[in-house]
C-alpha atoms as a PDB file:
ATOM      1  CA  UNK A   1    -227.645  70.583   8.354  1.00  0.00           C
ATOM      2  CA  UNK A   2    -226.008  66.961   8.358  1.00  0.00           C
ATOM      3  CA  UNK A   3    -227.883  64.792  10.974  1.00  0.00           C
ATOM      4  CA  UNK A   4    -227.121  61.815  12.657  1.00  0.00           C
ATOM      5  CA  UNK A   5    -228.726  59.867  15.536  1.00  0.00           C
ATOM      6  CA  UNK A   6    -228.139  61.888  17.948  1.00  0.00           C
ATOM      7  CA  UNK A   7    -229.406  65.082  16.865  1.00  0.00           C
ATOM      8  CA  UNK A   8    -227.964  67.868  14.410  1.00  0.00           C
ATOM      9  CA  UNK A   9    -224.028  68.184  13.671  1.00  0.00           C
ATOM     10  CA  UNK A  10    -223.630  71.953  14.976  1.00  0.00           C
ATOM     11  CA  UNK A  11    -220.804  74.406  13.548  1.00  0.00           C
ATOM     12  CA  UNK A  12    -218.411  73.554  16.428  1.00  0.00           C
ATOM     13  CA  UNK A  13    -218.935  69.857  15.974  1.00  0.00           C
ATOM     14  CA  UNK A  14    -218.409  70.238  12.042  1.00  0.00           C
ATOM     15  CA  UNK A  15    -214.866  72.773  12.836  1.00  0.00           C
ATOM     16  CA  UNK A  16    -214.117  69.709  14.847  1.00  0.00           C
ATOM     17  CA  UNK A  17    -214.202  66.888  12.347  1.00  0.00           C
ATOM     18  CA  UNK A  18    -212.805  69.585   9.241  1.00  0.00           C
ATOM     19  CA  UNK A  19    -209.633  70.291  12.217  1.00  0.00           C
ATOM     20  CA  UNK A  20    -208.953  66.562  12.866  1.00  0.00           C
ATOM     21  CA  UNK A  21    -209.273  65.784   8.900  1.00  0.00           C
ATOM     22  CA  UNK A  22    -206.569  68.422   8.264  1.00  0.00           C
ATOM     23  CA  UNK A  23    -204.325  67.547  10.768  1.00  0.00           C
ATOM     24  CA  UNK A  24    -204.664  63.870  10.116  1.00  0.00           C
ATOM     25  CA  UNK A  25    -203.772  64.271   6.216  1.00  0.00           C
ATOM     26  CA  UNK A  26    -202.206  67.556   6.065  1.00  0.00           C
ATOM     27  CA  UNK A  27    -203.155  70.210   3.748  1.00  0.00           C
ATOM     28  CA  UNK A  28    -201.339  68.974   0.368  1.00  0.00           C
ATOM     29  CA  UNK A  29    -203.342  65.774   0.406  1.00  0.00           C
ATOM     30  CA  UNK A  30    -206.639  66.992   0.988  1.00  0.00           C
ATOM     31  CA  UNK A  31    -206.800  68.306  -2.833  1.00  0.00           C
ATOM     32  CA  UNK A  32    -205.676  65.293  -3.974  1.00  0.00           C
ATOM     33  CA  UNK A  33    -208.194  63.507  -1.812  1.00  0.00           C
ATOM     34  CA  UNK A  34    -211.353  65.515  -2.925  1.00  0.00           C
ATOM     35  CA  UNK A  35    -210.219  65.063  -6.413  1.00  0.00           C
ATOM     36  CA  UNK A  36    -210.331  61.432  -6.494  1.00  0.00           C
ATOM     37  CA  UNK A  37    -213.833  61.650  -4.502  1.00  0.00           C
ATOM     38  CA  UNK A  38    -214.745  64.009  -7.302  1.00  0.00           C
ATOM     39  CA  UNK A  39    -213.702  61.352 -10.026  1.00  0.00           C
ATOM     40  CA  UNK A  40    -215.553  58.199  -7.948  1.00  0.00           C
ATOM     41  CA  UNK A  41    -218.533  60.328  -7.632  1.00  0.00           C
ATOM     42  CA  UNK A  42    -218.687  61.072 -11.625  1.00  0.00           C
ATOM     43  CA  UNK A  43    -217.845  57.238 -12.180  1.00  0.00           C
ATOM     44  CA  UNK A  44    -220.906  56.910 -10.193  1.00  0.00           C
ATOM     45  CA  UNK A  45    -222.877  58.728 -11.943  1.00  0.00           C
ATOM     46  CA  UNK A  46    -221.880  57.432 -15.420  1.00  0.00           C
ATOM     47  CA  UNK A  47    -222.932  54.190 -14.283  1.00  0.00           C
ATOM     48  CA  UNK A  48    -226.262  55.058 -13.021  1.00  0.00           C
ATOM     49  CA  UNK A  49    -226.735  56.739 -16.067  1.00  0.00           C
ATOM     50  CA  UNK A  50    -225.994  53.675 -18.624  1.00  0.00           C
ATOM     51  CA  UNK A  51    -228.078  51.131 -16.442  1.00  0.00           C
ATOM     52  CA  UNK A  52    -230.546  53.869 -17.059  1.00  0.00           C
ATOM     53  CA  UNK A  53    -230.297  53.899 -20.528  1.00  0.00           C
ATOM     54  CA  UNK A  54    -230.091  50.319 -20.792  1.00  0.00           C
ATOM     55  CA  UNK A  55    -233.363  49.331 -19.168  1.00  0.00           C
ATOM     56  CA  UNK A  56    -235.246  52.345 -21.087  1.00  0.00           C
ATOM     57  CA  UNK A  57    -233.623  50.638 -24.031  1.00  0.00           C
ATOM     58  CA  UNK A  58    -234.883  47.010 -23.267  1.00  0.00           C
ATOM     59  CA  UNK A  59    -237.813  48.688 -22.626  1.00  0.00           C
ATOM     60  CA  UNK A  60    -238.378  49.874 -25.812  1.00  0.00           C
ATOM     61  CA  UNK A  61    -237.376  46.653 -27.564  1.00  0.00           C
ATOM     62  CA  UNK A  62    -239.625  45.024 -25.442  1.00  0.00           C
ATOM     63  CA  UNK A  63    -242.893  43.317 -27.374  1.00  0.00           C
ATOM     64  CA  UNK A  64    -246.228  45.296 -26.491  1.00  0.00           C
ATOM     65  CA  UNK A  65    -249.102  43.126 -26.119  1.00  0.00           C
END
């Protein structure tokens, strides 16, 4: 379950917040809307992933004493 600081989102309170979203954007935007969360999230990721690969590289390089 999601939480917050008032306590735990319920199923009501979750049908709540999914029925505003839809009526608020309609449901031929909400695909379009995941889909570019889905393609920030991977960007992310990527990201993430070549800092990763660049400090394992330095580390590498890096002179041992």
């Amino acid at each position: 379950m999601l939480t917050y600081p008032l306590g735990v989102i319920g199923f009501w309170q979750l049908a709540i917040i999914v029925l505003i979203v839809l009526l608020l954007f309609g449901g031929k935007k909400i695909p379009e809307l995941m889909k570019g969360l889905g393609k920030g999230v991977r960007s992310f990721k990527e990201g993430l992933n070549e800092v990763e690969d660049q400090i394992n590289k330095s580390d590498d390089e890096a002179p041992k004493q």
